[in-house]
C-alpha atoms as a PDB file:
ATOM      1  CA  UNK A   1      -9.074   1.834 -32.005  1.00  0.00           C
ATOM      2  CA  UNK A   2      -9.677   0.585 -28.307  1.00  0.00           C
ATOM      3  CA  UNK A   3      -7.045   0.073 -25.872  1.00  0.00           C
ATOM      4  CA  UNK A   4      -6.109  -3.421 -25.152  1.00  0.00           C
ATOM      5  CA  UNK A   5      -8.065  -4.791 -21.288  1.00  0.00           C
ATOM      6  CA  UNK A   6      -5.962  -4.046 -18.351  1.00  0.00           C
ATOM      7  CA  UNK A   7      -5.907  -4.105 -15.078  1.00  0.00           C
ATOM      8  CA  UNK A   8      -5.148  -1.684 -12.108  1.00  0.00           C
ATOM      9  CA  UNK A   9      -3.004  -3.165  -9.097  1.00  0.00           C
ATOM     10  CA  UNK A  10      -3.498  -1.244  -6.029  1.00  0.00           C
ATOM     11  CA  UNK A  11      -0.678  -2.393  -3.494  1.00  0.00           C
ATOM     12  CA  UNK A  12      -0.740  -0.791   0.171  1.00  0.00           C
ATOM     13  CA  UNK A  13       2.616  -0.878   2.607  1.00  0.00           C
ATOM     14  CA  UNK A  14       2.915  -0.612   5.999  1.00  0.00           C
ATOM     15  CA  UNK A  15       5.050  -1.693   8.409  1.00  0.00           C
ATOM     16  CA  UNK A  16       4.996  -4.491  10.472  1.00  0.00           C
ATOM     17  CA  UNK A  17       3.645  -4.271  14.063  1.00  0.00           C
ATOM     18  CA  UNK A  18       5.804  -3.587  16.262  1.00  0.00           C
ATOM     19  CA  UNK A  19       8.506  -1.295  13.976  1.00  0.00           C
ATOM     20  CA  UNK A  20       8.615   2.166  14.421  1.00  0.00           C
ATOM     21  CA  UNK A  21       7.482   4.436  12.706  1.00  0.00           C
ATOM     22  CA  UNK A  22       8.824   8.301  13.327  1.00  0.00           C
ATOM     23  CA  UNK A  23       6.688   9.883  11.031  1.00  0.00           C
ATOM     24  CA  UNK A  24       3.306   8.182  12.363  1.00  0.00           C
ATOM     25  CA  UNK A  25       4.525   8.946  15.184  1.00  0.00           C
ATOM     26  CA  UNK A  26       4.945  12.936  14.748  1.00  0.00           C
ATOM     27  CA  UNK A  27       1.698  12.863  13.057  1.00  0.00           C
ATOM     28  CA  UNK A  28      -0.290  11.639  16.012  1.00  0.00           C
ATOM     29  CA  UNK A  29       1.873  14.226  18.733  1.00  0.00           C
ATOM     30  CA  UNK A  30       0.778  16.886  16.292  1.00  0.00           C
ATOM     31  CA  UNK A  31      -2.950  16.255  15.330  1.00  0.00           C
ATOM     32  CA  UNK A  32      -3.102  15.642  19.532  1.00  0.00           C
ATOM     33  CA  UNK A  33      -1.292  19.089  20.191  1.00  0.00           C
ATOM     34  CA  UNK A  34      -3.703  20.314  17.650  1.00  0.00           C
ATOM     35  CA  UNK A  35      -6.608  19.243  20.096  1.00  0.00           C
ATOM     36  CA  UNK A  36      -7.804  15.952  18.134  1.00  0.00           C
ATOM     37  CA  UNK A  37      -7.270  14.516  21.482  1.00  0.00           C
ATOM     38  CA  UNK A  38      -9.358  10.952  20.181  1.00  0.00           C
ATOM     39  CA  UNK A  39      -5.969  10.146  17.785  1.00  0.00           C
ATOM     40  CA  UNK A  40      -4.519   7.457  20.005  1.00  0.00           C
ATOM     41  CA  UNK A  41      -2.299   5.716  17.166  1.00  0.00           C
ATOM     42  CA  UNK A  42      -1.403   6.786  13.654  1.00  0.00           C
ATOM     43  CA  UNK A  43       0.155   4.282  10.799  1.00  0.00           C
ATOM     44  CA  UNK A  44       1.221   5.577   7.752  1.00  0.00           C
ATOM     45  CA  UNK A  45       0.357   3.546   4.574  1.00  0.00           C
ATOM     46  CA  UNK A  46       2.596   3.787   1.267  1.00  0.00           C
ATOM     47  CA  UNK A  47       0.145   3.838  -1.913  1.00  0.00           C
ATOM     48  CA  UNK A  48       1.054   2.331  -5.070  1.00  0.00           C
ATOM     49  CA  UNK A  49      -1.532   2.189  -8.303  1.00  0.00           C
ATOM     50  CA  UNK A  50      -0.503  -0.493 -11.243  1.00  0.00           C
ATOM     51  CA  UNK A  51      -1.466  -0.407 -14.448  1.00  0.00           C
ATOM     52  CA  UNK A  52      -0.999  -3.853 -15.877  1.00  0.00           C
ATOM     53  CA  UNK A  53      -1.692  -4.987 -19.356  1.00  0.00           C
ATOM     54  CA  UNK A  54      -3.172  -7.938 -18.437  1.00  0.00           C
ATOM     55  CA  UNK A  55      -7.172  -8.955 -18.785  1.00  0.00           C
ATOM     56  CA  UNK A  56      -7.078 -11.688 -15.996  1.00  0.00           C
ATOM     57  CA  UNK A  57      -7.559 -10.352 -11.979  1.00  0.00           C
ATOM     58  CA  UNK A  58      -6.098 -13.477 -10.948  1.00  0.00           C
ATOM     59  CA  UNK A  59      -2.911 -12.839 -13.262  1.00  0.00           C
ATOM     60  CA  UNK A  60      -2.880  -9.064 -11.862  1.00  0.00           C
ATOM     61  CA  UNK A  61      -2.109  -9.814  -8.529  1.00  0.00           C
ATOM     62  CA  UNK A  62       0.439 -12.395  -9.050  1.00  0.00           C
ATOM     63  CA  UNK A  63       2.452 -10.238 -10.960  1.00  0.00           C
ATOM     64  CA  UNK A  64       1.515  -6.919  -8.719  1.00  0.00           C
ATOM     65  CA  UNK A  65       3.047  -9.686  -5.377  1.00  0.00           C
ATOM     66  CA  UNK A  66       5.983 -10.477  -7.360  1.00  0.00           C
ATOM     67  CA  UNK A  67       6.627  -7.119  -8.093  1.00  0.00           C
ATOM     68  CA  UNK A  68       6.046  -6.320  -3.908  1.00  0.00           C
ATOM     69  CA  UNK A  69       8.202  -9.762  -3.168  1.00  0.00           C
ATOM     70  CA  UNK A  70      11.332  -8.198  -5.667  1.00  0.00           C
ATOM     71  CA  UNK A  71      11.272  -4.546  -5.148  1.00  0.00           C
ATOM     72  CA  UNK A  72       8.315  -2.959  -3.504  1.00  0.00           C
ATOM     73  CA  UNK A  73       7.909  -4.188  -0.267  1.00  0.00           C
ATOM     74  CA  UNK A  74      10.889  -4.998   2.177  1.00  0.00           C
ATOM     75  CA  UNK A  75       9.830  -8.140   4.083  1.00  0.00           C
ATOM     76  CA  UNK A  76      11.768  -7.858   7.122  1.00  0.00           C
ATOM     77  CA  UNK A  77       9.789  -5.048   8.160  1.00  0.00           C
ATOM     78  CA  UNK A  78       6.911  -4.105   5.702  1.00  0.00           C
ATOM     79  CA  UNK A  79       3.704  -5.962   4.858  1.00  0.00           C
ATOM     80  CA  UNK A  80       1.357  -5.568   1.863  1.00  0.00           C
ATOM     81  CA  UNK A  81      -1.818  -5.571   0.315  1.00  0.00           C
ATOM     82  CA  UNK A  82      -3.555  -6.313  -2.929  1.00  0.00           C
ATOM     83  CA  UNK A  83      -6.447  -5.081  -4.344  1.00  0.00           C
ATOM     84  CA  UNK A  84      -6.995  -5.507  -8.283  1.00  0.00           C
ATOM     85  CA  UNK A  85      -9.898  -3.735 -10.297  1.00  0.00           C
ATOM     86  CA  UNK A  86     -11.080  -3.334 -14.204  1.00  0.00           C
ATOM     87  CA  UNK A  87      -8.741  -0.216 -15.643  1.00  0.00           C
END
């Protein structure tokens, strides 16, 4: 029996330039601290895999942004990405 296609929805967050972000920020005081003296700017970047039961890449990633438009991604201060691939 093989599984019916999908596809995988790979949706990145981070926030909008220009809100703060305290944990970036206490990342890049402590890799500096730590002598990685290059690190001039950290962003942080929330990582979320879909698996959708869907054979169409174009149908993937509207459901994947609706999904990011209703509950995944706050739009006052967070932005997003899509990238969709073959399960």
């Amino acid at each position: 029996m093989t599984a019916p296609p999908s596809m995988k929805a790979i949706v990145s967050i981070t926030f909008r330039e220009g809100v703060l972000d305290p944990e970036a920020a206490a990342i890049a005081r402590s890799l500096q601290g730590l002598g990685f003296d290059a690190v001039r700017n950290v962003r942080r970047v929330r990582r979320i895999e879909l698996d959708l039961a869907t054979a169409d890449a174009g149908e993937a990633e509207r459901m994947a942004r609706a999904m990011c438009d209703a509950l995944l991604a706050n739009p006052v201060i967070e932005t997003y990405g899509i990238e969709v691939a073959r399960s």
